[in-house]
C-alpha atoms as a PDB file:
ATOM      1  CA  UNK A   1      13.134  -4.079  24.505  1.00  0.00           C
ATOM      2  CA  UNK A   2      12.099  -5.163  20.978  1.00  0.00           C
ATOM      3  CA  UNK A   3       8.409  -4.931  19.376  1.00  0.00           C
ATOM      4  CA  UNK A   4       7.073  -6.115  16.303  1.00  0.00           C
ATOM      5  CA  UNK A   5       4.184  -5.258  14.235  1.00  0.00           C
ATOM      6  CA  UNK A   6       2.596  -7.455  11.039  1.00  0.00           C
ATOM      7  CA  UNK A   7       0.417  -6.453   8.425  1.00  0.00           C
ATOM      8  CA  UNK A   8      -1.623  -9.132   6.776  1.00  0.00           C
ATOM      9  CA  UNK A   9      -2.544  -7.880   3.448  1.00  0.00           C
ATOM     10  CA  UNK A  10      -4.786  -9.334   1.061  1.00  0.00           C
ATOM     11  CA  UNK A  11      -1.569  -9.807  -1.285  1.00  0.00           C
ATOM     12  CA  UNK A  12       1.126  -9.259   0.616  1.00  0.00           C
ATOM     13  CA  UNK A  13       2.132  -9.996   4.444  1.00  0.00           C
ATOM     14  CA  UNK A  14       4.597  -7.692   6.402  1.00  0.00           C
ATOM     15  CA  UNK A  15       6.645  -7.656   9.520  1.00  0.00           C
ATOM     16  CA  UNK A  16       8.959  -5.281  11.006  1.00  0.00           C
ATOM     17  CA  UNK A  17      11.200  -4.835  14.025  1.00  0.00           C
ATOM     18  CA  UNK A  18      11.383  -1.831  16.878  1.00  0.00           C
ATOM     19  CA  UNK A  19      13.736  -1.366  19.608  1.00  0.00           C
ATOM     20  CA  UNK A  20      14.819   1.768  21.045  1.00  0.00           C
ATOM     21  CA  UNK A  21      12.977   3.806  18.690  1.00  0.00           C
ATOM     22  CA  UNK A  22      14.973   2.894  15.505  1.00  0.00           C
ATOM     23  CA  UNK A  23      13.822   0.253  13.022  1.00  0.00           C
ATOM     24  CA  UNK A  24      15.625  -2.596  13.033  1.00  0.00           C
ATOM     25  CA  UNK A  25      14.325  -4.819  10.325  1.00  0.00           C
ATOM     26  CA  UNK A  26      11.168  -5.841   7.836  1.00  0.00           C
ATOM     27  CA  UNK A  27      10.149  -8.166   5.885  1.00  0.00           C
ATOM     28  CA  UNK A  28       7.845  -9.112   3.156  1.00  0.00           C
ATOM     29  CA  UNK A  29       5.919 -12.136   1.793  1.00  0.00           C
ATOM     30  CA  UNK A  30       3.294 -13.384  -0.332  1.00  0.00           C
ATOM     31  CA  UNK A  31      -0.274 -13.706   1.513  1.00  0.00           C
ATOM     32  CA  UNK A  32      -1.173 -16.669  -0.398  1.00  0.00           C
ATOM     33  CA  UNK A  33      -4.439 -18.204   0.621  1.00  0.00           C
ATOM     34  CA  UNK A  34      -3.853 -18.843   4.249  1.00  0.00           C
ATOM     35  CA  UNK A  35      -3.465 -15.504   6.632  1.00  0.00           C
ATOM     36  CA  UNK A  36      -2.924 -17.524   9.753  1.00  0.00           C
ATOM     37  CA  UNK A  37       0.128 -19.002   8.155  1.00  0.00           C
ATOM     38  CA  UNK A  38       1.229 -15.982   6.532  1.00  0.00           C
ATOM     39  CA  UNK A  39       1.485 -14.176   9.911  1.00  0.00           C
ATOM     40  CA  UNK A  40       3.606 -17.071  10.925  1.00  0.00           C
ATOM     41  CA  UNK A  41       5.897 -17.147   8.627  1.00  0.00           C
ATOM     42  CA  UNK A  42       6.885 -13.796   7.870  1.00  0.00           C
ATOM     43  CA  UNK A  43       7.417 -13.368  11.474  1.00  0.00           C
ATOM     44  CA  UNK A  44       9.431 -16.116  11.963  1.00  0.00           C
ATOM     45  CA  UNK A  45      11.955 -15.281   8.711  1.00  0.00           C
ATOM     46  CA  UNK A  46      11.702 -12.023   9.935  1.00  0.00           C
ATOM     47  CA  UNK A  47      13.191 -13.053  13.370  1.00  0.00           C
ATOM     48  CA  UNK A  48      15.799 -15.399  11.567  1.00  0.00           C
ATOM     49  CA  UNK A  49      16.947 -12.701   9.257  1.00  0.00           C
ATOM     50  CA  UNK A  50      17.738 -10.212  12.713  1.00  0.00           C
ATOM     51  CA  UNK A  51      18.877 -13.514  14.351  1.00  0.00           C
ATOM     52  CA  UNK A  52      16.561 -12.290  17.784  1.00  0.00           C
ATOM     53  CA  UNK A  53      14.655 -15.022  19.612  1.00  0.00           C
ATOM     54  CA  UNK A  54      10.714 -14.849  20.054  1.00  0.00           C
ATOM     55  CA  UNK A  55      11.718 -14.434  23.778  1.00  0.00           C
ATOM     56  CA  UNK A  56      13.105 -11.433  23.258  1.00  0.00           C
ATOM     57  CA  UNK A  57      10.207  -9.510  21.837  1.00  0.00           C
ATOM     58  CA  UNK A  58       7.888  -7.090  24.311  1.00  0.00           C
ATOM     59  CA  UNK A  59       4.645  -6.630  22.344  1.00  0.00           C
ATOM     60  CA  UNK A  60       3.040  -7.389  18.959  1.00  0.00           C
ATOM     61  CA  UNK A  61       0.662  -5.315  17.402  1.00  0.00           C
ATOM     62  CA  UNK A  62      -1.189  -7.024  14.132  1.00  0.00           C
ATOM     63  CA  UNK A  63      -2.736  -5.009  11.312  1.00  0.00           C
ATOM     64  CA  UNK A  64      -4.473  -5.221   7.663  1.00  0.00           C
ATOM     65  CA  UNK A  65      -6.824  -7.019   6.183  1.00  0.00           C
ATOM     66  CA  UNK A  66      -6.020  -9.950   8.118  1.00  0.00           C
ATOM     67  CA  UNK A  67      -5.005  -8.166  11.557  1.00  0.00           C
ATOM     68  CA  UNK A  68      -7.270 -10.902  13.273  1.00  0.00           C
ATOM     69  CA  UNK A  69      -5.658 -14.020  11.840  1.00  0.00           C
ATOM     70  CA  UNK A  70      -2.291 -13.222  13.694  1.00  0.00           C
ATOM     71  CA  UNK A  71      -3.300 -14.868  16.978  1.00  0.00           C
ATOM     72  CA  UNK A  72      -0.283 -14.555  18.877  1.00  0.00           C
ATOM     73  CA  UNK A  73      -0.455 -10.384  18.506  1.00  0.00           C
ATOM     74  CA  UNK A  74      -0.716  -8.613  21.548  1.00  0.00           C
ATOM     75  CA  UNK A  75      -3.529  -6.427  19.739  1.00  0.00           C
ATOM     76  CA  UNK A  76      -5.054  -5.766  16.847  1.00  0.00           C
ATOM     77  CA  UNK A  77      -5.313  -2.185  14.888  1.00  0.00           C
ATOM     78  CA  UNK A  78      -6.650  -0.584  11.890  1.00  0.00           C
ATOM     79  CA  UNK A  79      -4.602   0.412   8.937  1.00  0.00           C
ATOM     80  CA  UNK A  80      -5.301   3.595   9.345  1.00  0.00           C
ATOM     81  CA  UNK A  81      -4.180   4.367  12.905  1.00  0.00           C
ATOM     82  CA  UNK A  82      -0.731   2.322  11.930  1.00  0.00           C
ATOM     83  CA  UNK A  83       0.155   3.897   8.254  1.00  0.00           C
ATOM     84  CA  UNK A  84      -0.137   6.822  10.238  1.00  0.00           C
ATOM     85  CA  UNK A  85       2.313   6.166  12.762  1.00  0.00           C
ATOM     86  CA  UNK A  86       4.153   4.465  10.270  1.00  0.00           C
ATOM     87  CA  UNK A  87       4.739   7.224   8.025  1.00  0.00           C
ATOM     88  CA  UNK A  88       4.759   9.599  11.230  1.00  0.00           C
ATOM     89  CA  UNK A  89       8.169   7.848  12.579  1.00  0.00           C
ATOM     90  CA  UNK A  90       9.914   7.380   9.249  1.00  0.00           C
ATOM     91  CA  UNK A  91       9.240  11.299   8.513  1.00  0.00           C
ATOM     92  CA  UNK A  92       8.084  13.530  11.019  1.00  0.00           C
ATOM     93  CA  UNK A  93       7.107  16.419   8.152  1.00  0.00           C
ATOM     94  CA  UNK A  94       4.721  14.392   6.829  1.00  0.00           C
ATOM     95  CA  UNK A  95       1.152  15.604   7.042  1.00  0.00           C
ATOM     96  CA  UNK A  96      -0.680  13.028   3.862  1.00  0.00           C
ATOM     97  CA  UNK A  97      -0.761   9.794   3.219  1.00  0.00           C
ATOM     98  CA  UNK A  98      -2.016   7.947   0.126  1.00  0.00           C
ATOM     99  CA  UNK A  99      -2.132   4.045   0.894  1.00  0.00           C
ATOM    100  CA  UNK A 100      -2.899   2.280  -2.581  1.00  0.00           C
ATOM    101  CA  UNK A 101      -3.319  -1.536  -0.824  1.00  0.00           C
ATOM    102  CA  UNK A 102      -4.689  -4.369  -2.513  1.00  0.00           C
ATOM    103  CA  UNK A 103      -8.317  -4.481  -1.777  1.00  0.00           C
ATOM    104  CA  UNK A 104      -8.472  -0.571  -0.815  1.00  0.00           C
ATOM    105  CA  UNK A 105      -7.117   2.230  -1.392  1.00  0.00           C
ATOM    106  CA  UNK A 106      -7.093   4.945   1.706  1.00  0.00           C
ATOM    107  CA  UNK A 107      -6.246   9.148   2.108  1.00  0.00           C
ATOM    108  CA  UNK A 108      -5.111  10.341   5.044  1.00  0.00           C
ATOM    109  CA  UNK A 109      -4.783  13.770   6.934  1.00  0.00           C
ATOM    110  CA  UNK A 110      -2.190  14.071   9.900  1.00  0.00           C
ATOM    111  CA  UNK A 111      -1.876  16.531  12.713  1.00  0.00           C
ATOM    112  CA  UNK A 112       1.523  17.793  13.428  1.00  0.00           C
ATOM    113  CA  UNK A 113       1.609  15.112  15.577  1.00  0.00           C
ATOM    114  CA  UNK A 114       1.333  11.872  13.824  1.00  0.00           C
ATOM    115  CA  UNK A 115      -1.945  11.720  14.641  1.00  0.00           C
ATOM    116  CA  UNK A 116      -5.026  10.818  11.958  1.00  0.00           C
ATOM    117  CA  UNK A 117      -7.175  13.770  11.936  1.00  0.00           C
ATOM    118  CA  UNK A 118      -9.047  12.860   8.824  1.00  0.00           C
ATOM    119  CA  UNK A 119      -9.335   9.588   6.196  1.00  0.00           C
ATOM    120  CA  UNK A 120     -11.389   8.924   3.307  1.00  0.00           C
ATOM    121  CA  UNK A 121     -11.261   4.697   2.117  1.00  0.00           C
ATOM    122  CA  UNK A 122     -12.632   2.838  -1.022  1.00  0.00           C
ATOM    123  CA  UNK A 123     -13.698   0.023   0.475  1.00  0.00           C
ATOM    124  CA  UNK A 124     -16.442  -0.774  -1.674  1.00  0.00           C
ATOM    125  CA  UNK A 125     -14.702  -1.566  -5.351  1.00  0.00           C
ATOM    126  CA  UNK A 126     -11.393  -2.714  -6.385  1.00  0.00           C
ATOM    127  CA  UNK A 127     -11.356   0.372  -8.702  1.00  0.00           C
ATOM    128  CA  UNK A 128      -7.994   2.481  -7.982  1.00  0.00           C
ATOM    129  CA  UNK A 129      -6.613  -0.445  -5.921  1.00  0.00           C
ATOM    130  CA  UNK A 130      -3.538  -3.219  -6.247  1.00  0.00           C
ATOM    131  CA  UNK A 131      -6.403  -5.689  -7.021  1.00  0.00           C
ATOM    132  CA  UNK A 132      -7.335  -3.370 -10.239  1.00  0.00           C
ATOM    133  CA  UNK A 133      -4.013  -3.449 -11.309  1.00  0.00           C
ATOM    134  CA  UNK A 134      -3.402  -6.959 -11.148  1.00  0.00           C
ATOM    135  CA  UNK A 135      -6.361  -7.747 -12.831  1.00  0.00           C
ATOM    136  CA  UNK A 136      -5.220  -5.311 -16.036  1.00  0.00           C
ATOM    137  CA  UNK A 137      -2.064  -6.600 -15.874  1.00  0.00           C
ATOM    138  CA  UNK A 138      -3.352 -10.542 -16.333  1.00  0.00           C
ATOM    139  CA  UNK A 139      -5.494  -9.046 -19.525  1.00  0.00           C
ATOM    140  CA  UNK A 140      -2.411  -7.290 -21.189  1.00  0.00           C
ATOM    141  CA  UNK A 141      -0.313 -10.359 -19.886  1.00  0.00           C
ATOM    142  CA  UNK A 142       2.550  -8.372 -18.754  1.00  0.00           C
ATOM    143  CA  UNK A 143       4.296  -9.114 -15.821  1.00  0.00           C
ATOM    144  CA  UNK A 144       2.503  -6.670 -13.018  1.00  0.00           C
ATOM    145  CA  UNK A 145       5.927  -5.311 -11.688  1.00  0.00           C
ATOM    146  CA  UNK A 146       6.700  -3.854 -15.441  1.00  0.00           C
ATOM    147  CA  UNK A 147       3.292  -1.753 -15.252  1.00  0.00           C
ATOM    148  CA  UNK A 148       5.324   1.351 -14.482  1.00  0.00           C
ATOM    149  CA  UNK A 149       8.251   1.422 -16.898  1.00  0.00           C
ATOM    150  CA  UNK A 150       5.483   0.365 -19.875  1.00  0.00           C
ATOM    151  CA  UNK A 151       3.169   3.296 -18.353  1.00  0.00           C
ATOM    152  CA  UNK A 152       6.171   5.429 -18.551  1.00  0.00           C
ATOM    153  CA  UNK A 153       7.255   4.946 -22.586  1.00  0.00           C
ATOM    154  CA  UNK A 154       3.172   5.381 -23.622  1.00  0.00           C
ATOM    155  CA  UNK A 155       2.962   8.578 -25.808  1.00  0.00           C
ATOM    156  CA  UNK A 156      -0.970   8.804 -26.111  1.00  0.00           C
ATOM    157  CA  UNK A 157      -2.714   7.342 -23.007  1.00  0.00           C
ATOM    158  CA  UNK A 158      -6.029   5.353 -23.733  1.00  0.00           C
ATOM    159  CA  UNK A 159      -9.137   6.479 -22.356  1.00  0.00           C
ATOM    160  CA  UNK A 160     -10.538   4.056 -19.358  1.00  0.00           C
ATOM    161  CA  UNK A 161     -14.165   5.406 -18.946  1.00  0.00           C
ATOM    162  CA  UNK A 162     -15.236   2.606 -16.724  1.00  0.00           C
ATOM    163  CA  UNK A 163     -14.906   2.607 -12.876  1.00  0.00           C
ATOM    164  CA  UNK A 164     -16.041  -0.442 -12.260  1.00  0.00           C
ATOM    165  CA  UNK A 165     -13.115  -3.325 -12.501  1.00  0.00           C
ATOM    166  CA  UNK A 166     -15.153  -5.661 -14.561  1.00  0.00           C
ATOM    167  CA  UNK A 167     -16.409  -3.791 -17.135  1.00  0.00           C
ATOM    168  CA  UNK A 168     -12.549  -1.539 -17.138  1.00  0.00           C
ATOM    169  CA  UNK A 169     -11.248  -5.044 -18.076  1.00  0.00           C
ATOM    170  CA  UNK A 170     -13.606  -5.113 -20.770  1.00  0.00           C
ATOM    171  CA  UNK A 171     -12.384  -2.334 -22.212  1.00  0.00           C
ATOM    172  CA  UNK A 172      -9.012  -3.307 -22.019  1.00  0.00           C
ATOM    173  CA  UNK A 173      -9.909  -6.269 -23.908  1.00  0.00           C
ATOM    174  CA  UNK A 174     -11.490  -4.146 -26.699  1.00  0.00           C
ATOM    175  CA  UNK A 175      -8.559  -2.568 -27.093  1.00  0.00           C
ATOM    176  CA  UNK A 176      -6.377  -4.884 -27.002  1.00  0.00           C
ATOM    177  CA  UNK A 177      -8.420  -6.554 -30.138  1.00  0.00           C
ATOM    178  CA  UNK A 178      -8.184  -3.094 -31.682  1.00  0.00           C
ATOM    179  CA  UNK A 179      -4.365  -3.284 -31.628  1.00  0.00           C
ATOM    180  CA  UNK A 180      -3.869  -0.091 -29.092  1.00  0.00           C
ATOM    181  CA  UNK A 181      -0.167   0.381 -28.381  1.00  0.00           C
ATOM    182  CA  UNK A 182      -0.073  -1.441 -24.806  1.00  0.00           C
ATOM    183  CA  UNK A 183       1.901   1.327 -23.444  1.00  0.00           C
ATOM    184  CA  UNK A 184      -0.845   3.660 -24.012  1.00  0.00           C
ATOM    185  CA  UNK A 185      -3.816   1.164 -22.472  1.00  0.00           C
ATOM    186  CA  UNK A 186      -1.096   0.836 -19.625  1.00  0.00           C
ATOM    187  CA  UNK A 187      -0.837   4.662 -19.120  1.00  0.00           C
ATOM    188  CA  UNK A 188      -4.547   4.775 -19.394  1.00  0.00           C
ATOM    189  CA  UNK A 189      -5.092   2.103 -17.055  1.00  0.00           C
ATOM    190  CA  UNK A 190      -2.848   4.010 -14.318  1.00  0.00           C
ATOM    191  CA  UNK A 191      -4.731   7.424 -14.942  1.00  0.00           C
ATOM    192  CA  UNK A 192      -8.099   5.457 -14.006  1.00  0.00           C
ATOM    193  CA  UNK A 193      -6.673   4.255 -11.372  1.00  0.00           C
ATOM    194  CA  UNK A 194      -4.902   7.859  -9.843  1.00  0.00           C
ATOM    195  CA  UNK A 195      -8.335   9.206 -10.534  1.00  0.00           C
ATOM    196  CA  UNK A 196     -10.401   7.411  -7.940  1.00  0.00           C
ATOM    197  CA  UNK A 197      -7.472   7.932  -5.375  1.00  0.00           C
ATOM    198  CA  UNK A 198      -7.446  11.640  -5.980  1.00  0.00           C
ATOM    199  CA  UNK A 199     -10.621  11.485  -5.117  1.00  0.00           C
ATOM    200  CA  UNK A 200     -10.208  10.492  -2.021  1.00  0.00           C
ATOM    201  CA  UNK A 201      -7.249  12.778  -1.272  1.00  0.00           C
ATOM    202  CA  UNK A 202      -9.506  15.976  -2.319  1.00  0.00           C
ATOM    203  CA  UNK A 203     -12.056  14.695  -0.070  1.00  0.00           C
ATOM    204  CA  UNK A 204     -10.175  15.492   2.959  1.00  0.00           C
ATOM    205  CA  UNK A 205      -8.204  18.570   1.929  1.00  0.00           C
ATOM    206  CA  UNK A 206      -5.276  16.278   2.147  1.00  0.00           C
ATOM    207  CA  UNK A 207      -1.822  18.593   2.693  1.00  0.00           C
ATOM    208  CA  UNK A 208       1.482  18.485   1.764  1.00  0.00           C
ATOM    209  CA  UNK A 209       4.303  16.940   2.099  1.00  0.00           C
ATOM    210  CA  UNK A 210       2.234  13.720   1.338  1.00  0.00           C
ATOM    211  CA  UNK A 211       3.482  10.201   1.416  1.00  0.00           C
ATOM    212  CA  UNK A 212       2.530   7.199  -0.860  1.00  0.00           C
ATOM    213  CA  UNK A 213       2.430   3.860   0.985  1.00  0.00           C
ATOM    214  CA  UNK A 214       1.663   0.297   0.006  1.00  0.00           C
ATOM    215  CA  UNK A 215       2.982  -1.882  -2.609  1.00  0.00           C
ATOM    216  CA  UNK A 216       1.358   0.415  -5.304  1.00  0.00           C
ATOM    217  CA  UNK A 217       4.332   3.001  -4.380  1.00  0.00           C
ATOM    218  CA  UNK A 218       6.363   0.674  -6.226  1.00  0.00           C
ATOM    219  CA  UNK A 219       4.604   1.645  -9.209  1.00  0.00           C
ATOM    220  CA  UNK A 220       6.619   4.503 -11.338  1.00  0.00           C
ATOM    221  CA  UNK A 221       3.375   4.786 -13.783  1.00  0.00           C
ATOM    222  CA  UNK A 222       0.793   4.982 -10.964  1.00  0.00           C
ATOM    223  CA  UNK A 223       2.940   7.338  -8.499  1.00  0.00           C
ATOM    224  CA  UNK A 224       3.494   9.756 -11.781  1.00  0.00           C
ATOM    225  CA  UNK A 225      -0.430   9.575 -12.280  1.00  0.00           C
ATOM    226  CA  UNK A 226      -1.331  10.618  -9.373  1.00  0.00           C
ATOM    227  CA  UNK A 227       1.157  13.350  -9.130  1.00  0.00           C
ATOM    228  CA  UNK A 228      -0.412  14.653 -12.340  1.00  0.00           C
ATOM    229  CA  UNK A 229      -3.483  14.750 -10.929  1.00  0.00           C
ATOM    230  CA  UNK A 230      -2.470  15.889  -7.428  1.00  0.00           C
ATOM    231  CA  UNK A 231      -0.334  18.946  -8.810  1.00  0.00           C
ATOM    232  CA  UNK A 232       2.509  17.792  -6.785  1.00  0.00           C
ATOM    233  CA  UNK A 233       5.209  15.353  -5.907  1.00  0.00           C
ATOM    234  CA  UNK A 234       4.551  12.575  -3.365  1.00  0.00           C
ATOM    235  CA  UNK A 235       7.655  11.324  -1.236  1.00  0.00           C
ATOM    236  CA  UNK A 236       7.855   7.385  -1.834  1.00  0.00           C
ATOM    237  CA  UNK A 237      10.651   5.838   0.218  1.00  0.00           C
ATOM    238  CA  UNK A 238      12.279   2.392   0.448  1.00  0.00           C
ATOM    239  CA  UNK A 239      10.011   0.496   3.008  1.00  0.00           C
ATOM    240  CA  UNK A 240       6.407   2.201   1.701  1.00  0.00           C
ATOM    241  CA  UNK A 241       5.149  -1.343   1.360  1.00  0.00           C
ATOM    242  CA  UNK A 242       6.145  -2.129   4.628  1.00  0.00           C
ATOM    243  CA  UNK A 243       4.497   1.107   6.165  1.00  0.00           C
ATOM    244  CA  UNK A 244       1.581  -0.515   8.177  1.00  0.00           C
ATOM    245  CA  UNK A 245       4.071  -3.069  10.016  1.00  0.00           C
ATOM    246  CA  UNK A 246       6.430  -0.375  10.880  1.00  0.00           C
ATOM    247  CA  UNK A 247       3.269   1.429  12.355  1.00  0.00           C
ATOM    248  CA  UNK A 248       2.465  -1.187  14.416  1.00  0.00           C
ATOM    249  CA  UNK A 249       5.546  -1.730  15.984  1.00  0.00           C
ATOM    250  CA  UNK A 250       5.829   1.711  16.445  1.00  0.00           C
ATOM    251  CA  UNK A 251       2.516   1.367  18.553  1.00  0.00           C
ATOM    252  CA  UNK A 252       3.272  -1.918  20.406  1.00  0.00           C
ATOM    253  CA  UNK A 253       6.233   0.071  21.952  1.00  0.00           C
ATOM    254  CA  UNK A 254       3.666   2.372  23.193  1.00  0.00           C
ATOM    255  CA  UNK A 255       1.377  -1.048  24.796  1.00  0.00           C
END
């Protein structure tokens, strides 16, 4: 039997594909302004792209930000419990996970089990989230997928000493008009950023080996930050954006 999980972010909207315990496809999309659509459509390319008919799939489970627009799920879950389970079934080991999303950013503790023991979530302020970074990115106007390798060449990282978005972007502006390398606001912009998250990390006694998940994995300049301020290397693998739907179809097996 085949299950499915999707994860309506507030940027991005994921599906992936179970059967017999081994992943058999994802896929990824832009939100856009309409959830309810979102869902629809990244499920049905998804299903195109593994050529499987809506007929043939058991259970959905939805998740994310907009877990409630996806009507046709089975059920609806929390990030948490599916980035979890996510992480769980792509690597047993793993007892951390850092989830840098769009509108939040989340730490989480695992059992040897795969099961969430402990979280801490910013919920509250786009500080040290996707949402931070895309607003920084619009005020340097550099493309937001080139954050990293800019963050990466800076030699002398600005200091960022707001936390809140708004007035952060202030200060980017200031130094933008003061003729900062961008590299270095960049670099400063990502240790900001890795400082809020670490926060949340510490907060639970997170525990190695830790996994990054979310679209903010993607980020070279962000993942190094927060290893710098972790003390140690995070594993990042191929599908860490796609985390939370691979969770939930995980857990609709289980339904």
């Amino acid at each position: 039997m085949i299950y499915a999980g999707i994860d309506i972010g507030s940027i991005t909207a994921k599906a992936a594909l179970i059967k017999n315990n081994r992943l058999l496809g994802t896929h990824v999309i832009m939100t856009g302004y309409d959830p309810i659509n979102a869902g629809i459509k990244v499920f049905d390319a998804l299903l195109k792209q593994s050529r499987i008919s809506k007929t043939q799939i058991s259970a959905i489970i939805s998740t994310g930000y907009g877990r409630a627009s996806v009507s046709f799920a089975d059920k609806a879950l929390t990030e948490i419990i599916c980035h979890g389970t996510g992480a769980h079934f792509m690597n047993p080991e793993i007892r951390g996970i850092i989830d840098v999303g769009g509108q939040d950013s989340k730490a989480i503790f695992l059992d040897q089990e795969g099961q969430v023991e402990n979280f801490a979530m910013n919920d509250k302020c786009a500080a040290g989230t996707g949402r931070f970074l895309e607003v920084m990115a619009k005020a340097l106007e550099v493309d937001l997928e080139l954050l990293g390798d800019f963050s990466l060449a800076a030699d002398k990282p600005s200091k960022i000493s707001s936390i809140c978005t708004v007035f952060a972007e202030s200060e980017v502006i200031s130094m933008i008009a003061k003729q900062e390398r961008r590299e270095n606001i960049i670099a400063g912009i990502h240790e900001s950023a890795a400082a809020r998250v670490a926060i949340l990390a510490n907060k639970i006694k997170i525990k190695k080996p830790v996994m990054m998940t979310g679209g903010v994995a993607k980020n070279k300049g962000m993942v190094n930050s927060l290893e710098n301020r972790l003390g140690f290397k995070l594993i990042v693998g191929d599908l860490a954006q796609e985390n939370g739907a691979i969770g939930a179809a995980v857990l609709a097996s289980k339904l």
